[in-house]
PDB file of N, CA and C in Angstrom:
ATOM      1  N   UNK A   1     122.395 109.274 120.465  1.00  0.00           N
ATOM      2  CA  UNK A   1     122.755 108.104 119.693  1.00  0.00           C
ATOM      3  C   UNK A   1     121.519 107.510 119.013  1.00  0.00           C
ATOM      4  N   UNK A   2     120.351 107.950 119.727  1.00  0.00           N
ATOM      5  CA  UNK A   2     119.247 107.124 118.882  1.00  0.00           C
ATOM      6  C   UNK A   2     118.639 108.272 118.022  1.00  0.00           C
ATOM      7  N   UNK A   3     119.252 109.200 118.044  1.00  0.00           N
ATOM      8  CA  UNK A   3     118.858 110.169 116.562  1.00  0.00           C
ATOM      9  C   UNK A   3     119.695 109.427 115.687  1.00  0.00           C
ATOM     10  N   UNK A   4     120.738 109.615 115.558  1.00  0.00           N
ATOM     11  CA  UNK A   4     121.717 109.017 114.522  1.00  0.00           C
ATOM     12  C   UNK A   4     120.885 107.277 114.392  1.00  0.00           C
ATOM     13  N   UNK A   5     120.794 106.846 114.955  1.00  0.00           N
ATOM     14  CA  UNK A   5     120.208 105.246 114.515  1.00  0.00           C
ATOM     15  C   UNK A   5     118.554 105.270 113.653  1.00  0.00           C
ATOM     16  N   UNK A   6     117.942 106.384 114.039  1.00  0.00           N
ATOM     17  CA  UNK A   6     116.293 106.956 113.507  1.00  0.00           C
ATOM     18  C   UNK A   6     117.080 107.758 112.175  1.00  0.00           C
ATOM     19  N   UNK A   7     117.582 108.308 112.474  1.00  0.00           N
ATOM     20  CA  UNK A   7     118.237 109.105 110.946  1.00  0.00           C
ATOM     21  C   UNK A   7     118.534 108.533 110.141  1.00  0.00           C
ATOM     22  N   UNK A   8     119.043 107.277 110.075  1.00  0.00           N
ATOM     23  CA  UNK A   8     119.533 106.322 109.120  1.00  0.00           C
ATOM     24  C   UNK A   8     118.669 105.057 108.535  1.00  0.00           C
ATOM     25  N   UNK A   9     117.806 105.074 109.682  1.00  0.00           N
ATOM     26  CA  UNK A   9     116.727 104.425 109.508  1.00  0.00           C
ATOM     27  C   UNK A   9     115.634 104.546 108.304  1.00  0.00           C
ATOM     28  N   UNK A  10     115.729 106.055 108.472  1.00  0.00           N
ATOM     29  CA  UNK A  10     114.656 106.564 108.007  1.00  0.00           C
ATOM     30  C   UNK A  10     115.252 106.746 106.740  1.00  0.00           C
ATOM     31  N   UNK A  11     116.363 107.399 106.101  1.00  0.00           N
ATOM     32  CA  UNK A  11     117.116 107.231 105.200  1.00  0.00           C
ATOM     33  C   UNK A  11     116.852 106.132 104.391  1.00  0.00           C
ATOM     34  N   UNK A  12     117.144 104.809 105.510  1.00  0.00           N
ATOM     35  CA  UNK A  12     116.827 103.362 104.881  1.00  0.00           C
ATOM     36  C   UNK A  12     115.746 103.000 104.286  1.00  0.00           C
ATOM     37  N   UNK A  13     114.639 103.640 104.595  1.00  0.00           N
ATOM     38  CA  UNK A  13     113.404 103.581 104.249  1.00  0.00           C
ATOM     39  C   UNK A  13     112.858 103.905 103.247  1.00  0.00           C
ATOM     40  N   UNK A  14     113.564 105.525 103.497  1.00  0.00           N
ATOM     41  CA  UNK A  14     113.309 106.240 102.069  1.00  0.00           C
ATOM     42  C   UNK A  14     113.451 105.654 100.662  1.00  0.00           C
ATOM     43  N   UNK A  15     115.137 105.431 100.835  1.00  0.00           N
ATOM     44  CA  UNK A  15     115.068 104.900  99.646  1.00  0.00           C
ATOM     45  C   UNK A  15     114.986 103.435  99.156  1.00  0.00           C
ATOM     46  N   UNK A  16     114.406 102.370 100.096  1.00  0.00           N
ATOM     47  CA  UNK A  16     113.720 101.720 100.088  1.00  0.00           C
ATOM     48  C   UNK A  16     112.397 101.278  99.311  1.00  0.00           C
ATOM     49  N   UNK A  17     111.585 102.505  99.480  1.00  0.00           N
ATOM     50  CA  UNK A  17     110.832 103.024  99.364  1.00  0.00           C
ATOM     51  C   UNK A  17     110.889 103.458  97.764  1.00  0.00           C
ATOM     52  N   UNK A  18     111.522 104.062  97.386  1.00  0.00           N
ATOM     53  CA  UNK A  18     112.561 104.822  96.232  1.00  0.00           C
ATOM     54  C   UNK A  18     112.610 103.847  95.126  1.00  0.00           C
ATOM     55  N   UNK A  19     113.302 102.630  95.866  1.00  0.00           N
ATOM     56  CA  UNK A  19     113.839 101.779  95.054  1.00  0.00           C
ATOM     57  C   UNK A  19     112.831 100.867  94.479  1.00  0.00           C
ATOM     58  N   UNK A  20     111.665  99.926  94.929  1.00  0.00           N
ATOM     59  CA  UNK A  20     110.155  99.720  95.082  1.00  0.00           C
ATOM     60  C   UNK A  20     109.586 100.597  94.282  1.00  0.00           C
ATOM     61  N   UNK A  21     109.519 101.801  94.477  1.00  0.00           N
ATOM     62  CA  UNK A  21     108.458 102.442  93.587  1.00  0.00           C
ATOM     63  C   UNK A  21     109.117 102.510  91.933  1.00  0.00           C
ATOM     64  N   UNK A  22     110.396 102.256  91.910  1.00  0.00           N
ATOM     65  CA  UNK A  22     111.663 102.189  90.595  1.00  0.00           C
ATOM     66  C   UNK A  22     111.036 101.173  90.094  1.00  0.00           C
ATOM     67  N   UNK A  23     111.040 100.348  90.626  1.00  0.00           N
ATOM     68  CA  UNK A  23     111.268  98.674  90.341  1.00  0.00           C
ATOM     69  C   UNK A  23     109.891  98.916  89.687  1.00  0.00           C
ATOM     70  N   UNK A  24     108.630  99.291  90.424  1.00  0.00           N
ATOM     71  CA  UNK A  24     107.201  99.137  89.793  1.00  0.00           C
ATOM     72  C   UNK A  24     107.136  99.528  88.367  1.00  0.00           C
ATOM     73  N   UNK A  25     107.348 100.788  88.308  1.00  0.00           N
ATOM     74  CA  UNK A  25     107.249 101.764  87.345  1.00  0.00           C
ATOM     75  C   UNK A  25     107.951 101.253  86.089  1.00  0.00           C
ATOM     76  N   UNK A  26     109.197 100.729  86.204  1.00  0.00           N
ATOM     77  CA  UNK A  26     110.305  99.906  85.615  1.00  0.00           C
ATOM     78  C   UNK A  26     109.175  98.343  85.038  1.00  0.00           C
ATOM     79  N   UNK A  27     108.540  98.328  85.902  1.00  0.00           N
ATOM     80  CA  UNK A  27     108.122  96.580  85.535  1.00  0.00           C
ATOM     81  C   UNK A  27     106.796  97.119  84.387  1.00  0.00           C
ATOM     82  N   UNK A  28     106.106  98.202  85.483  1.00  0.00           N
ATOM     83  CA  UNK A  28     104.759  98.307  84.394  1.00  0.00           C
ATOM     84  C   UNK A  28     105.410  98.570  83.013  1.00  0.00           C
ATOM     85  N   UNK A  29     106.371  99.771  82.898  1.00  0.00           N
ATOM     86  CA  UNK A  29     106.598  99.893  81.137  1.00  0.00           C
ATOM     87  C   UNK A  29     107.455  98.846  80.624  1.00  0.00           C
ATOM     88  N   UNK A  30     107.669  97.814  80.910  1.00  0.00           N
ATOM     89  CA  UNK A  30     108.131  96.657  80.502  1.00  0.00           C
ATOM     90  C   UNK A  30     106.741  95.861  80.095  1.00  0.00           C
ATOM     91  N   UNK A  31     106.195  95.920  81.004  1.00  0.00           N
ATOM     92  CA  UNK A  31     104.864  95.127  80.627  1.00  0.00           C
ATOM     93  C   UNK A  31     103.917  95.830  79.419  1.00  0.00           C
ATOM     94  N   UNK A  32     103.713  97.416  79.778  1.00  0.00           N
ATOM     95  CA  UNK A  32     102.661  97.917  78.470  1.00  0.00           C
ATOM     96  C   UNK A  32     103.330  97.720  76.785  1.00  0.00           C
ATOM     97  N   UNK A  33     104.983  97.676  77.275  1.00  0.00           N
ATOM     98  CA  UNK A  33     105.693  97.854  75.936  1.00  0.00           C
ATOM     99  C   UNK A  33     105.294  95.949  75.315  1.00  0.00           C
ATOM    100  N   UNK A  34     105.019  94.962  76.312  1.00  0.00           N
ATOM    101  CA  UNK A  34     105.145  93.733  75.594  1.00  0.00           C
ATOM    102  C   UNK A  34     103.501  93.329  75.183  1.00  0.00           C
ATOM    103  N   UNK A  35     103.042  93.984  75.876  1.00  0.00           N
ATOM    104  CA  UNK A  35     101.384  94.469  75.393  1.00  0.00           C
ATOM    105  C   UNK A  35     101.008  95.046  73.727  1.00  0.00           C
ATOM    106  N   UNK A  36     101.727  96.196  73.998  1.00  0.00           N
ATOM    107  CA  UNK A  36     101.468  96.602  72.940  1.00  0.00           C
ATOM    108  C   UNK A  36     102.329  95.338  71.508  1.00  0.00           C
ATOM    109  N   UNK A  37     103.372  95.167  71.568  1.00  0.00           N
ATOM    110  CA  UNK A  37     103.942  94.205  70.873  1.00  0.00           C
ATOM    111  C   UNK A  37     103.285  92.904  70.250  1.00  0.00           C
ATOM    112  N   UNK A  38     102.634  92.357  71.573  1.00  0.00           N
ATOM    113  CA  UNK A  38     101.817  90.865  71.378  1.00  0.00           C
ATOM    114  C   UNK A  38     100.770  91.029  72.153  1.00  0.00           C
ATOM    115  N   UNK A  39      99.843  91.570  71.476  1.00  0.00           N
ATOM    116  CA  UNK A  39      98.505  92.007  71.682  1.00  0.00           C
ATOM    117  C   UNK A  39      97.545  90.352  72.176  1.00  0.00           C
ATOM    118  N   UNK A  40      98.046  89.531  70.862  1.00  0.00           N
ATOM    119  CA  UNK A  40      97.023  88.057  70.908  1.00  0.00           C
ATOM    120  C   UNK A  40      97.580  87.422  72.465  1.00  0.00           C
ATOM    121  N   UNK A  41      98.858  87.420  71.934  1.00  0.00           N
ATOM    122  CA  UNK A  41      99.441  86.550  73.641  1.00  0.00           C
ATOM    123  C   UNK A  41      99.214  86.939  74.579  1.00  0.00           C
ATOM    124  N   UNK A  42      99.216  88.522  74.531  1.00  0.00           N
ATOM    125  CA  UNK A  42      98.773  88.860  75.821  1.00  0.00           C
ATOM    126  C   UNK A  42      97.342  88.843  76.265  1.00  0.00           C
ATOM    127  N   UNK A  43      96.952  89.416  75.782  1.00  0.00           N
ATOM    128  CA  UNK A  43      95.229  88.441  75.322  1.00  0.00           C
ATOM    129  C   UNK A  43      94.760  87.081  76.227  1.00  0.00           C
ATOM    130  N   UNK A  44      95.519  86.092  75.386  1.00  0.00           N
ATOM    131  CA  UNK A  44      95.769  84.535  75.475  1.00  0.00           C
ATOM    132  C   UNK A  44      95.751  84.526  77.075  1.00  0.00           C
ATOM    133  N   UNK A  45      97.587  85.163  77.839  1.00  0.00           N
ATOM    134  CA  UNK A  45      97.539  85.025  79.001  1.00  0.00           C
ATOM    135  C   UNK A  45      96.945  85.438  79.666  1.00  0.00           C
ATOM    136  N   UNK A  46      96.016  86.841  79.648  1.00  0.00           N
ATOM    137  CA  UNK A  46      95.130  87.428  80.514  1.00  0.00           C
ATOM    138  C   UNK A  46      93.502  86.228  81.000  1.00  0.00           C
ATOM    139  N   UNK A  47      93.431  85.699  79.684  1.00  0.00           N
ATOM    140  CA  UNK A  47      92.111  84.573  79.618  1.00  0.00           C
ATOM    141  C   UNK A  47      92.812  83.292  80.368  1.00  0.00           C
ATOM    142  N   UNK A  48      93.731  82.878  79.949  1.00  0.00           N
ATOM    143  CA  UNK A  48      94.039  81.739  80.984  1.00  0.00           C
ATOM    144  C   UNK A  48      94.096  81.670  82.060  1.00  0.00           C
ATOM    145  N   UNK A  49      94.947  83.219  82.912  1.00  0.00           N
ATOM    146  CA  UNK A  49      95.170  83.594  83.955  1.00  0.00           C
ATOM    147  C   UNK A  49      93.662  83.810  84.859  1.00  0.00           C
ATOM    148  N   UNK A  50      92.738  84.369  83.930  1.00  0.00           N
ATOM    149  CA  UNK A  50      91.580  84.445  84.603  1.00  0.00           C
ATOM    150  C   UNK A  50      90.684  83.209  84.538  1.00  0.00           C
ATOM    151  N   UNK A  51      90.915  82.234  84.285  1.00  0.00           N
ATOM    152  CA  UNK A  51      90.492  81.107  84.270  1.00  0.00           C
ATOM    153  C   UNK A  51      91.029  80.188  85.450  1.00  0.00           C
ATOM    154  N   UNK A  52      92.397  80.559  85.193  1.00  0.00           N
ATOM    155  CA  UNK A  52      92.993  79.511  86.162  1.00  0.00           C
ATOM    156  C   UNK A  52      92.389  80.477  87.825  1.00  0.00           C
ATOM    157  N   UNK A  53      92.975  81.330  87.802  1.00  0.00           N
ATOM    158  CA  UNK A  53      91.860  82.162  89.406  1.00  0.00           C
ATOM    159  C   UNK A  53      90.753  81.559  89.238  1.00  0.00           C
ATOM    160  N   UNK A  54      89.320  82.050  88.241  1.00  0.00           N
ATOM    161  CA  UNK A  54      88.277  81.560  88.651  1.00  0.00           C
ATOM    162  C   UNK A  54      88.201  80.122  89.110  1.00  0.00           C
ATOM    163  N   UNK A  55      89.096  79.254  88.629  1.00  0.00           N
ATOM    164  CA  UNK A  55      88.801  77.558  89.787  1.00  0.00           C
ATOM    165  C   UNK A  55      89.238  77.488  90.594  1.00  0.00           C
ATOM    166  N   UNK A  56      90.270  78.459  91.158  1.00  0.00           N
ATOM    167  CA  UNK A  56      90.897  78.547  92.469  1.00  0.00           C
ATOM    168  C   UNK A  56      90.016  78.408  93.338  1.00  0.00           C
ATOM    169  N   UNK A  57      89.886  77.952  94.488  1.00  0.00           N
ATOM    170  CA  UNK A  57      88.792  77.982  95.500  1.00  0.00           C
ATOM    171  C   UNK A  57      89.328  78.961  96.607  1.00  0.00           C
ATOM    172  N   UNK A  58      89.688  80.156  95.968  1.00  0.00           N
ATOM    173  CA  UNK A  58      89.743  81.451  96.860  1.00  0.00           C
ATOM    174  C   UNK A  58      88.840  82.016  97.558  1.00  0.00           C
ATOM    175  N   UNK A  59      87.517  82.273  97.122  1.00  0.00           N
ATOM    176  CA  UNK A  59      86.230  82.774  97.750  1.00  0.00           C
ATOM    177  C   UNK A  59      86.176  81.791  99.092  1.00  0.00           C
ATOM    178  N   UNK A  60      86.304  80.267  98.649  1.00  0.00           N
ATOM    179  CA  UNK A  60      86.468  79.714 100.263  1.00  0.00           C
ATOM    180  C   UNK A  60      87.133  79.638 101.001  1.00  0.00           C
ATOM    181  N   UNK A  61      88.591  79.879 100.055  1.00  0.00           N
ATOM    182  CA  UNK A  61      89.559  80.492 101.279  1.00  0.00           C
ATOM    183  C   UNK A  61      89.198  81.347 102.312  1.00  0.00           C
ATOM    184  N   UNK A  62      88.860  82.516 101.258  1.00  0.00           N
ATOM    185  CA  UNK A  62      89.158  84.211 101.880  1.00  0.00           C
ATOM    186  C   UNK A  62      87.482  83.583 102.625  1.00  0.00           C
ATOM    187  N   UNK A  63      86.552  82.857 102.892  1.00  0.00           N
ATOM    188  CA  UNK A  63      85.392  83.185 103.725  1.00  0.00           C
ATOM    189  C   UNK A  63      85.557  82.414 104.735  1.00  0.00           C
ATOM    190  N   UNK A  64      86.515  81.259 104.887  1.00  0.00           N
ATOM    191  CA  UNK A  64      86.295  80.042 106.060  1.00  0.00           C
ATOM    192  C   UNK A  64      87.661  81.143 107.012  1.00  0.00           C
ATOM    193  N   UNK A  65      88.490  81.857 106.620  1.00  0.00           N
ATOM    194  CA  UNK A  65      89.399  82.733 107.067  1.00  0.00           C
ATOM    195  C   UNK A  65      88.263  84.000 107.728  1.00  0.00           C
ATOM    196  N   UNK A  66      88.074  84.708 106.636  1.00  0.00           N
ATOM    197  CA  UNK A  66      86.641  85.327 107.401  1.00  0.00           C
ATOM    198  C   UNK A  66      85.939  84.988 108.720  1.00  0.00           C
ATOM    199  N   UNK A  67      85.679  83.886 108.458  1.00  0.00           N
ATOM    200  CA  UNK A  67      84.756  83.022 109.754  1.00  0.00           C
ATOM    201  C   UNK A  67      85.139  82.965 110.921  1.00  0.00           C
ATOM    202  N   UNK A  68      86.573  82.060 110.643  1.00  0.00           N
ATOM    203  CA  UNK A  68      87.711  82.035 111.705  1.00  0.00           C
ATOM    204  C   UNK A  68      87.779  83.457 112.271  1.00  0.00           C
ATOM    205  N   UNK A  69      87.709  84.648 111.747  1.00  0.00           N
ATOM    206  CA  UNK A  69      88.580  86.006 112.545  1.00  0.00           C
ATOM    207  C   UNK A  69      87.346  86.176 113.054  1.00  0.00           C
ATOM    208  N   UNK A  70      86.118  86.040 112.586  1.00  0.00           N
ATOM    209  CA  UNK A  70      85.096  86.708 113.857  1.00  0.00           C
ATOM    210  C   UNK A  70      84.392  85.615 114.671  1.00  0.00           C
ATOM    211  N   UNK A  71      85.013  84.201 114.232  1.00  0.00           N
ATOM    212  CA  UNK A  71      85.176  83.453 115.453  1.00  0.00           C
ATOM    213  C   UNK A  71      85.386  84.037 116.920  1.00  0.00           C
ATOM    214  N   UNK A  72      87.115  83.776 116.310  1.00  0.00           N
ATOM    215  CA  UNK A  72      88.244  84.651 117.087  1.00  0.00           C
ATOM    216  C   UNK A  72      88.267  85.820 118.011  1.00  0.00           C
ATOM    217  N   UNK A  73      87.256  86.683 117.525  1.00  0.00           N
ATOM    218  CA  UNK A  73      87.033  87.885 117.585  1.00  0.00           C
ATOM    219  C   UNK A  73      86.059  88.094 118.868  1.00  0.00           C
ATOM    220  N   UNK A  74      85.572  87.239 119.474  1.00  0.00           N
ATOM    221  CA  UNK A  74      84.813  87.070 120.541  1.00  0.00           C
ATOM    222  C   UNK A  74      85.363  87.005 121.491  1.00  0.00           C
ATOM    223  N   UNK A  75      86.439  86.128 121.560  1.00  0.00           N
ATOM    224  CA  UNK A  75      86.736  85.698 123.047  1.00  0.00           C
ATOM    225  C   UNK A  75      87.865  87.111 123.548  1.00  0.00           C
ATOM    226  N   UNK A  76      88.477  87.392 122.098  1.00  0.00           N
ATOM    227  CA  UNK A  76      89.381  88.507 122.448  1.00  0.00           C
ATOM    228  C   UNK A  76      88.825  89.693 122.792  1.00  0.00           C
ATOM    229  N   UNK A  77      87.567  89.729 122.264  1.00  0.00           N
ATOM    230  CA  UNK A  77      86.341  90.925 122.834  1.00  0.00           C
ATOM    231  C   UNK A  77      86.699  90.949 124.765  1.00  0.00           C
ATOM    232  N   UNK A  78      86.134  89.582 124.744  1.00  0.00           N
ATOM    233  CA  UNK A  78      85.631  89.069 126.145  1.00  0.00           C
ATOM    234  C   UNK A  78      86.980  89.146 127.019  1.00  0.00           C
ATOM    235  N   UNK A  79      88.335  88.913 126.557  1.00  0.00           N
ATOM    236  CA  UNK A  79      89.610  88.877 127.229  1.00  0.00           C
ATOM    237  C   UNK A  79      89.921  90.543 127.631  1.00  0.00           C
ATOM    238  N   UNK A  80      89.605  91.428 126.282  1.00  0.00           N
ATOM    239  CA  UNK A  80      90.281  93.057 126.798  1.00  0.00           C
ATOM    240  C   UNK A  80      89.348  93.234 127.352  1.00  0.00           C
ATOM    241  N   UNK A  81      88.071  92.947 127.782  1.00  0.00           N
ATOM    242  CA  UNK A  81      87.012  93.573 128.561  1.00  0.00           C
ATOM    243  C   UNK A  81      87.771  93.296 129.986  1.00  0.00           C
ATOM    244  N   UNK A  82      87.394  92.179 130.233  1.00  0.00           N
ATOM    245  CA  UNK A  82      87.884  91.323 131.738  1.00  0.00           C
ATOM    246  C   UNK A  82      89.486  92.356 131.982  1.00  0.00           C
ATOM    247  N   UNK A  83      90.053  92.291 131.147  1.00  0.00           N
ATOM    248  CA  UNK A  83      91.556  93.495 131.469  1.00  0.00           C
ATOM    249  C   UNK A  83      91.484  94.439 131.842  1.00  0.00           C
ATOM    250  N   UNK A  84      90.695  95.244 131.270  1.00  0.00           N
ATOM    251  CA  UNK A  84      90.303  96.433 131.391  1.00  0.00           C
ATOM    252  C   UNK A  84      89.398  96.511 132.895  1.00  0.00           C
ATOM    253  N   UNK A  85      88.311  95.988 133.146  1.00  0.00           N
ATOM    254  CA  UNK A  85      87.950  95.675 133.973  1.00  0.00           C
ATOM    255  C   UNK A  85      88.957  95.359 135.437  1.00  0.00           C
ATOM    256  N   UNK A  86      89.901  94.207 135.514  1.00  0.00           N
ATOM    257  CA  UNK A  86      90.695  94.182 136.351  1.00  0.00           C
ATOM    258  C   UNK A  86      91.436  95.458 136.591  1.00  0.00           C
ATOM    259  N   UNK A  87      92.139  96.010 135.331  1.00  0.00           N
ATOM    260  CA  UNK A  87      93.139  97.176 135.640  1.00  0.00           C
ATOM    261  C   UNK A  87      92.058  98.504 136.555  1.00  0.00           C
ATOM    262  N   UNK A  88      91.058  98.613 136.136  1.00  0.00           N
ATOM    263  CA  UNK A  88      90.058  99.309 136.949  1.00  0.00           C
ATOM    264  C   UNK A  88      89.570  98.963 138.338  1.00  0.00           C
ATOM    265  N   UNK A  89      89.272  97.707 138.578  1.00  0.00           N
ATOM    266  CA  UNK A  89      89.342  97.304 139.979  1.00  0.00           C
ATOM    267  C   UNK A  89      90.699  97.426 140.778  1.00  0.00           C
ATOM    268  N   UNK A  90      91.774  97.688 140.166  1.00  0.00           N
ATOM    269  CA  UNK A  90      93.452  97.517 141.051  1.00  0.00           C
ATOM    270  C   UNK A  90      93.347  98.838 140.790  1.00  0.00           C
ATOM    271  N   UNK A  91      92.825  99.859 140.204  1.00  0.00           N
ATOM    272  CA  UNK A  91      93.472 101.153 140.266  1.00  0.00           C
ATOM    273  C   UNK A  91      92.084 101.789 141.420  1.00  0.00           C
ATOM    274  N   UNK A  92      91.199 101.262 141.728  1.00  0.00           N
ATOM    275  CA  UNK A  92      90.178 101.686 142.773  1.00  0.00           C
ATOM    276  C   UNK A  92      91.053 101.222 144.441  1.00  0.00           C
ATOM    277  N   UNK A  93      91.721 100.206 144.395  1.00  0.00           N
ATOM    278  CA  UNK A  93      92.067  99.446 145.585  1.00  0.00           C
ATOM    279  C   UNK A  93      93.046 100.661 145.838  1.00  0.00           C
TER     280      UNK A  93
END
């Protein structure tokens, strides 16, 4: 029964998968065709768009996030050690 539930699954996936890679492919030649069409506008929006990112204060996002994970990243060091450690002392007893 759990072949038949993995079989269908995977099915699900596929064309999932299928359908996503449609949709992309579908969006990019929608997009090169309105490119080529309106060269200035598109132009226009590419400069605004990169304007409006550059004041984003993303770099301090993505670095105080940074910070935080190798904060983080210590104590969980220090937690699988001590685990590991215990599971080794109970498998000596």
């Amino acid at each position: 029964m759990d072949e038949e539930f993995s079989g269908t699954s995977g099915d699900v996936a596929e064309r999932g998968l299928r359908y996503t890679k449609d949709q992309l492919e579908q969006l990019l030649e929608q997009t090169e065709e309105y490119v080529r069409e309106n060269p200035a506008r598109s132009m226009a929006y590419a400069l605004i768009a990169g304007f409006i990112l550059n004041r984003l204060p993303i770099g301090r996002i993505l670095g105080a996030i940074t910070r935080l994970i190798f904060i983080a990243f210590k104590p969980a060091i220090l937690a699988y050690g001590a685990t590991k450690l215990y599971h080794a002392a109970q498998g000596e007893e």
